[in-house]
Protein backbone atom coordinates (compact mmCIF):
# COMPACT_ATOMS: atom_id res chain seq x y z
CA UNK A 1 28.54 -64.53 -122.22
CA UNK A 2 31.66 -65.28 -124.92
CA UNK A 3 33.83 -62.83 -125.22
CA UNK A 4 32.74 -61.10 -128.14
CA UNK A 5 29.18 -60.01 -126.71
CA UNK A 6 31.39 -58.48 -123.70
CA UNK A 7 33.42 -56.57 -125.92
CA UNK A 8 29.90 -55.77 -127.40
CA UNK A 9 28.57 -54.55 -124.23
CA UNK A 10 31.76 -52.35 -123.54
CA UNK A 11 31.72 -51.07 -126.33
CA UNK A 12 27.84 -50.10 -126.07
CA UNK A 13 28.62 -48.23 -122.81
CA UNK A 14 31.35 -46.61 -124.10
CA UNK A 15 28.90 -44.79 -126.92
CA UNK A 16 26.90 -44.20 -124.29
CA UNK A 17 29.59 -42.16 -122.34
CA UNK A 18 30.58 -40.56 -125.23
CA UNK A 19 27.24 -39.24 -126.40
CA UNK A 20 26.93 -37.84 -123.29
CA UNK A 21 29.74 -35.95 -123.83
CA UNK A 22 29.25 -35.04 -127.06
CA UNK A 23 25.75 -33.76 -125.76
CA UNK A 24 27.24 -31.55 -122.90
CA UNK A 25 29.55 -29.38 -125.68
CA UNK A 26 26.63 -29.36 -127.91
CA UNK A 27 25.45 -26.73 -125.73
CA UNK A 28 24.91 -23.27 -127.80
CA UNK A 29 26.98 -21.47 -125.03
CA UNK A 30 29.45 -24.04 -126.15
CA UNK A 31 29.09 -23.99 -130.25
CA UNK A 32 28.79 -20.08 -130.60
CA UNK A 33 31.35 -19.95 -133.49
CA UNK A 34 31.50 -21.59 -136.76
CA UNK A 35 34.36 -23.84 -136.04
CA UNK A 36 32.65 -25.25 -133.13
CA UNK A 37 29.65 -25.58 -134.97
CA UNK A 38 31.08 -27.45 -138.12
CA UNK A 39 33.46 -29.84 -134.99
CA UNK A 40 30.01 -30.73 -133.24
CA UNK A 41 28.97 -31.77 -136.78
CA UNK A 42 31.17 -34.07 -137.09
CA UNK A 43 31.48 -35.13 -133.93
CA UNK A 44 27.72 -36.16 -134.36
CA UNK A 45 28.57 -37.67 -137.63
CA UNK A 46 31.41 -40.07 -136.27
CA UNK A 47 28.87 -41.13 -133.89
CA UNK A 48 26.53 -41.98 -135.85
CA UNK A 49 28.72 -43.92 -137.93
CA UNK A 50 29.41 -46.00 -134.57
CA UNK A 51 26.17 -46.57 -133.46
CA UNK A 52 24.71 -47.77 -136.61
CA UNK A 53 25.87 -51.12 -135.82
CA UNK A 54 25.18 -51.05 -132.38
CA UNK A 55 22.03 -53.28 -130.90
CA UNK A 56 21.57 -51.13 -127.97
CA UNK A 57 18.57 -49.09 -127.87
CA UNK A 58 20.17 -46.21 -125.67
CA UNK A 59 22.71 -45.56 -128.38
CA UNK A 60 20.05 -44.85 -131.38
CA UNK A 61 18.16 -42.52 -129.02
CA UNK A 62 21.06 -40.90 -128.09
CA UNK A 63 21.99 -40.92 -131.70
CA UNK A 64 18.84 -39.28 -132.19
CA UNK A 65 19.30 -36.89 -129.62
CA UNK A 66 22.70 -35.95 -131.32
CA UNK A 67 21.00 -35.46 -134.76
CA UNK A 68 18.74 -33.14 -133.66
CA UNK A 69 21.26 -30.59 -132.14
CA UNK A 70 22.31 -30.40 -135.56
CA UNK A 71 18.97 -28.80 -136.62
CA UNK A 72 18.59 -25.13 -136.37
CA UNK A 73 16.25 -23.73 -134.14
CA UNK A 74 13.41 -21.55 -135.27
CA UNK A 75 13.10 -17.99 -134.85
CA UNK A 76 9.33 -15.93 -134.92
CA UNK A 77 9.61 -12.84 -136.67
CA UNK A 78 7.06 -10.23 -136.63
CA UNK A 79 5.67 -8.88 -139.77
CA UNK A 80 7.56 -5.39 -139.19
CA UNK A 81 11.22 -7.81 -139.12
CA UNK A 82 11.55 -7.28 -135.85
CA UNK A 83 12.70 -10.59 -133.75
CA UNK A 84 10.26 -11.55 -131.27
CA UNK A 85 12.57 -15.04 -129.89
């Protein structure tokens, strides 16, 4: 392996680590304020950037994975406005 698809490989794992970090704060016990909300965005969006080149499948799921955590989750409410979830 030359050197270049080492430093490849390193730096695979390394977006591997970090998404896995990045995941753990994502965490809406984590991200209750605004701030934290709008620093896991781009947090998310720097590793994106990253992994776009990246030929490792882990990192696009994990990518992915990221992205959604972004989306915000749906809430039922009843007909009356009351919240059900």
């Amino acid at each position: 392996m030359g050197k270049l698809a080492t430093i490849d490989v390193a730096l695979d794992e390394m977006l591997v680590n970090l998404a896995a970090i990045v995941l753990r704060l994502s965490k809406p016990d984590v991200t209750r304020t605004p701030e934290a909300r709008r620093a896991l965005a781009k947090s998310v969006h720097q590793y994106a950037v990253c992994a776009k080149r990246s030929s490792d499948p882990r990192v696009h799921e994990l990518k992915s994975q990221l992205e959604e955590t972004l989306k915000p989750g749906l809430r039922i409410v009843a007909r009356d406005g009351v919240k059900v979830s």
